[in-house]
C-alpha atoms as a PDB file:
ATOM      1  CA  UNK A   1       0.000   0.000   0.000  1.00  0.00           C
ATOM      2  CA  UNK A   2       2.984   2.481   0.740  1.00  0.00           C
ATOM      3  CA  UNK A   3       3.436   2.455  -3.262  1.00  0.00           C
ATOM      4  CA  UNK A   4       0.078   2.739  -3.869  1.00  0.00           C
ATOM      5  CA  UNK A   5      -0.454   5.696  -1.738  1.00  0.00           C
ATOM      6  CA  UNK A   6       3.190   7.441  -2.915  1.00  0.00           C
ATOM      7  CA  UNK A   7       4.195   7.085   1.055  1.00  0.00           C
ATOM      8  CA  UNK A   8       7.250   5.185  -0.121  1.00  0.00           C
ATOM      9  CA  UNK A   9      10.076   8.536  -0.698  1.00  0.00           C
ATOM     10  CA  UNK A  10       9.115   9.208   3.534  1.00  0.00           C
ATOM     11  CA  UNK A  11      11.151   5.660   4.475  1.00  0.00           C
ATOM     12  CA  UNK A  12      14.265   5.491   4.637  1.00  0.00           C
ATOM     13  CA  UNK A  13      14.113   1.636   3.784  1.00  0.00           C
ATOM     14  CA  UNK A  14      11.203  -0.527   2.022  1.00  0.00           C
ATOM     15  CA  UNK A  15      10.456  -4.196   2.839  1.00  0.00           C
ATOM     16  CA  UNK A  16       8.219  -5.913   1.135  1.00  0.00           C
ATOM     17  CA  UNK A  17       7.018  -9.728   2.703  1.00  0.00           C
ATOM     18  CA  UNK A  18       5.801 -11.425  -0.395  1.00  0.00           C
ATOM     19  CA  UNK A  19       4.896 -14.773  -1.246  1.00  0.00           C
ATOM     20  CA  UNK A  20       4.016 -17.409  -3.952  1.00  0.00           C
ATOM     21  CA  UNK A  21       0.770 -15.935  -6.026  1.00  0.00           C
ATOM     22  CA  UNK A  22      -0.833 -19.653  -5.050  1.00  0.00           C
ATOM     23  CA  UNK A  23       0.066 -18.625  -0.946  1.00  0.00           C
ATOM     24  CA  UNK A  24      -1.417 -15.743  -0.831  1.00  0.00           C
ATOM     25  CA  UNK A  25      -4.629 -16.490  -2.314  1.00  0.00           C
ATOM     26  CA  UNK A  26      -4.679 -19.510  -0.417  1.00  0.00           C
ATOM     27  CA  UNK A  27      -3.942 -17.591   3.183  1.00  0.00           C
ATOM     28  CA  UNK A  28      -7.023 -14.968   2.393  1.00  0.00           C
ATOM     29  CA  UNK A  29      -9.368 -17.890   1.253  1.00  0.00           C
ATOM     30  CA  UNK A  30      -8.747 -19.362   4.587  1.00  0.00           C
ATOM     31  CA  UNK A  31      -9.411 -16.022   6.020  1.00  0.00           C
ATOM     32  CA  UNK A  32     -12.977 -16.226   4.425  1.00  0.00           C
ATOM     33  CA  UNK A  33     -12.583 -13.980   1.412  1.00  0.00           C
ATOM     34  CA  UNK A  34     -14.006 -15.480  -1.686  1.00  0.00           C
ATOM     35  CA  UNK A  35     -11.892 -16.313  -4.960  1.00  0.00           C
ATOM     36  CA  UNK A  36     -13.241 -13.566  -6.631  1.00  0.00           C
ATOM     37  CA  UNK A  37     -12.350 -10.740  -4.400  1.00  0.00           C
ATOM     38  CA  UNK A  38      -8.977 -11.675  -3.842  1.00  0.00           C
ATOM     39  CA  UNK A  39      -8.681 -11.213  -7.630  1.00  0.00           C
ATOM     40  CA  UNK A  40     -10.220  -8.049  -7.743  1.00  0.00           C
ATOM     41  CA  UNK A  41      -7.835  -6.752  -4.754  1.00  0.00           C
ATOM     42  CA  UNK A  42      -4.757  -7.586  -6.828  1.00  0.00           C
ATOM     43  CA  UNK A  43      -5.865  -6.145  -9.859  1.00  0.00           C
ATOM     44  CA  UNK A  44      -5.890  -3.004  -7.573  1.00  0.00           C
ATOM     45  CA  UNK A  45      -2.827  -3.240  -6.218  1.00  0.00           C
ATOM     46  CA  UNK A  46       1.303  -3.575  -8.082  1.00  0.00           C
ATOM     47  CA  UNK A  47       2.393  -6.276  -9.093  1.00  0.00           C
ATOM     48  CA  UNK A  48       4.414  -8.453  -7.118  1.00  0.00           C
ATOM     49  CA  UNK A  49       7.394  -8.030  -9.601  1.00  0.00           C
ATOM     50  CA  UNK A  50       6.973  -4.227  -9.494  1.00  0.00           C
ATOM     51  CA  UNK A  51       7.009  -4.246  -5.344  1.00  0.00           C
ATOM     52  CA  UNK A  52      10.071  -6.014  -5.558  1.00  0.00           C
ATOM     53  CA  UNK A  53      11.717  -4.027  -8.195  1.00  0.00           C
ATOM     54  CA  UNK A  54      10.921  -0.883  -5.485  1.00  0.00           C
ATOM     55  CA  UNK A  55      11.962  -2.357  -2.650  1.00  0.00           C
ATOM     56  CA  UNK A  56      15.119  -2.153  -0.689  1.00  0.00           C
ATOM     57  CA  UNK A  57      14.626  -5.914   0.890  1.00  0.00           C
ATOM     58  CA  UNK A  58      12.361  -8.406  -0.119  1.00  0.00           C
ATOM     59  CA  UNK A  59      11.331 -10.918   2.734  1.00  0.00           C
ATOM     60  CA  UNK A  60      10.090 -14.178   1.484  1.00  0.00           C
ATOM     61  CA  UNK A  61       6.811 -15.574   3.138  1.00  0.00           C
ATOM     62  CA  UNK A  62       6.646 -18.875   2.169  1.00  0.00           C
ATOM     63  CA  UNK A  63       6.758 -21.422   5.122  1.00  0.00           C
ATOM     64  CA  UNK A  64       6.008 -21.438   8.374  1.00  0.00           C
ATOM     65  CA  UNK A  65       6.358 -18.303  11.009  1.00  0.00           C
ATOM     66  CA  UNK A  66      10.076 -19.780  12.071  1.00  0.00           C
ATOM     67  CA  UNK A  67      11.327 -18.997   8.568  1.00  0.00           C
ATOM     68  CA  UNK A  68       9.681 -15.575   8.273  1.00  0.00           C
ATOM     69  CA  UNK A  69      11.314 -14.607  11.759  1.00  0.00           C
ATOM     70  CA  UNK A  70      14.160 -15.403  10.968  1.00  0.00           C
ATOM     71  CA  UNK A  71      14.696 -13.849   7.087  1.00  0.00           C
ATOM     72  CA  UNK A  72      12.794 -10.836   9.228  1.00  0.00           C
ATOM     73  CA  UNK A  73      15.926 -10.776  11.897  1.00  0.00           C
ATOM     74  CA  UNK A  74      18.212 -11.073   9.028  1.00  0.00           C
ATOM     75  CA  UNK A  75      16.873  -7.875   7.520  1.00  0.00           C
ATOM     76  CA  UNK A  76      16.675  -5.745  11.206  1.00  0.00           C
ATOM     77  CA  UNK A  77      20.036  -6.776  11.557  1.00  0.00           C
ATOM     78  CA  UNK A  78      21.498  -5.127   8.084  1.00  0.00           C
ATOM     79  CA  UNK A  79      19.379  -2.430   8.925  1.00  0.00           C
ATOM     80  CA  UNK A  80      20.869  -1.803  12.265  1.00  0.00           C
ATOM     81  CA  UNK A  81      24.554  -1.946  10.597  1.00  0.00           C
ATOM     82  CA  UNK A  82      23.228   0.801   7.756  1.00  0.00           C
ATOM     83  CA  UNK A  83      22.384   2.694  10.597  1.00  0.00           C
ATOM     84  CA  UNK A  84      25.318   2.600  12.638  1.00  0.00           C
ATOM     85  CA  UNK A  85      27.230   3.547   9.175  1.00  0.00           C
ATOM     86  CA  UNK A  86      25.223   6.533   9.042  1.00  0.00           C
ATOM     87  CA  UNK A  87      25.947   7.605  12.474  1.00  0.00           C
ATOM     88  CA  UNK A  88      29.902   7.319  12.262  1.00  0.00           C
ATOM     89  CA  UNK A  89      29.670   8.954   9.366  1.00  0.00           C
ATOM     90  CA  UNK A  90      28.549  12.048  10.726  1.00  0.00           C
END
Protein backbone atom coordinates (compact mmCIF):
# COMPACT_ATOMS: atom_id res chain seq x y z
CA UNK A 1 0.00 0.00 0.00
CA UNK A 2 2.98 2.48 0.74
CA UNK A 3 3.44 2.45 -3.26
CA UNK A 4 0.08 2.74 -3.87
CA UNK A 5 -0.45 5.70 -1.74
CA UNK A 6 3.19 7.44 -2.91
CA UNK A 7 4.20 7.08 1.05
CA UNK A 8 7.25 5.18 -0.12
CA UNK A 9 10.08 8.54 -0.70
CA UNK A 10 9.12 9.21 3.53
CA UNK A 11 11.15 5.66 4.48
CA UNK A 12 14.26 5.49 4.64
CA UNK A 13 14.11 1.64 3.78
CA UNK A 14 11.20 -0.53 2.02
CA UNK A 15 10.46 -4.20 2.84
CA UNK A 16 8.22 -5.91 1.14
CA UNK A 17 7.02 -9.73 2.70
CA UNK A 18 5.80 -11.43 -0.40
CA UNK A 19 4.90 -14.77 -1.25
CA UNK A 20 4.02 -17.41 -3.95
CA UNK A 21 0.77 -15.94 -6.03
CA UNK A 22 -0.83 -19.65 -5.05
CA UNK A 23 0.07 -18.62 -0.95
CA UNK A 24 -1.42 -15.74 -0.83
CA UNK A 25 -4.63 -16.49 -2.31
CA UNK A 26 -4.68 -19.51 -0.42
CA UNK A 27 -3.94 -17.59 3.18
CA UNK A 28 -7.02 -14.97 2.39
CA UNK A 29 -9.37 -17.89 1.25
CA UNK A 30 -8.75 -19.36 4.59
CA UNK A 31 -9.41 -16.02 6.02
CA UNK A 32 -12.98 -16.23 4.42
CA UNK A 33 -12.58 -13.98 1.41
CA UNK A 34 -14.01 -15.48 -1.69
CA UNK A 35 -11.89 -16.31 -4.96
CA UNK A 36 -13.24 -13.57 -6.63
CA UNK A 37 -12.35 -10.74 -4.40
CA UNK A 38 -8.98 -11.67 -3.84
CA UNK A 39 -8.68 -11.21 -7.63
CA UNK A 40 -10.22 -8.05 -7.74
CA UNK A 41 -7.84 -6.75 -4.75
CA UNK A 42 -4.76 -7.59 -6.83
CA UNK A 43 -5.86 -6.15 -9.86
CA UNK A 44 -5.89 -3.00 -7.57
CA UNK A 45 -2.83 -3.24 -6.22
CA UNK A 46 1.30 -3.57 -8.08
CA UNK A 47 2.39 -6.28 -9.09
CA UNK A 48 4.41 -8.45 -7.12
CA UNK A 49 7.39 -8.03 -9.60
CA UNK A 50 6.97 -4.23 -9.49
CA UNK A 51 7.01 -4.25 -5.34
CA UNK A 52 10.07 -6.01 -5.56
CA UNK A 53 11.72 -4.03 -8.20
CA UNK A 54 10.92 -0.88 -5.49
CA UNK A 55 11.96 -2.36 -2.65
CA UNK A 56 15.12 -2.15 -0.69
CA UNK A 57 14.63 -5.91 0.89
CA UNK A 58 12.36 -8.41 -0.12
CA UNK A 59 11.33 -10.92 2.73
CA UNK A 60 10.09 -14.18 1.48
CA UNK A 61 6.81 -15.57 3.14
CA UNK A 62 6.65 -18.88 2.17
CA UNK A 63 6.76 -21.42 5.12
CA UNK A 64 6.01 -21.44 8.37
CA UNK A 65 6.36 -18.30 11.01
CA UNK A 66 10.08 -19.78 12.07
CA UNK A 67 11.33 -19.00 8.57
CA UNK A 68 9.68 -15.57 8.27
CA UNK A 69 11.31 -14.61 11.76
CA UNK A 70 14.16 -15.40 10.97
CA UNK A 71 14.70 -13.85 7.09
CA UNK A 72 12.79 -10.84 9.23
CA UNK A 73 15.93 -10.78 11.90
CA UNK A 74 18.21 -11.07 9.03
CA UNK A 75 16.87 -7.88 7.52
CA UNK A 76 16.67 -5.74 11.21
CA UNK A 77 20.04 -6.78 11.56
CA UNK A 78 21.50 -5.13 8.08
CA UNK A 79 19.38 -2.43 8.93
CA UNK A 80 20.87 -1.80 12.26
CA UNK A 81 24.55 -1.95 10.60
CA UNK A 82 23.23 0.80 7.76
CA UNK A 83 22.38 2.69 10.60
CA UNK A 84 25.32 2.60 12.64
CA UNK A 85 27.23 3.55 9.17
CA UNK A 86 25.22 6.53 9.04
CA UNK A 87 25.95 7.61 12.47
CA UNK A 88 29.90 7.32 12.26
CA UNK A 89 29.67 8.95 9.37
CA UNK A 90 28.55 12.05 10.73
Amino acid sequence: MLFEAQYDDIFDFIIVVDAKEKTRIQRAMNKGLELEDIENRMKRQLSAEEKRNRADFIIENNHDMESLDEEVQEVLEIIKLERAKSWIKT
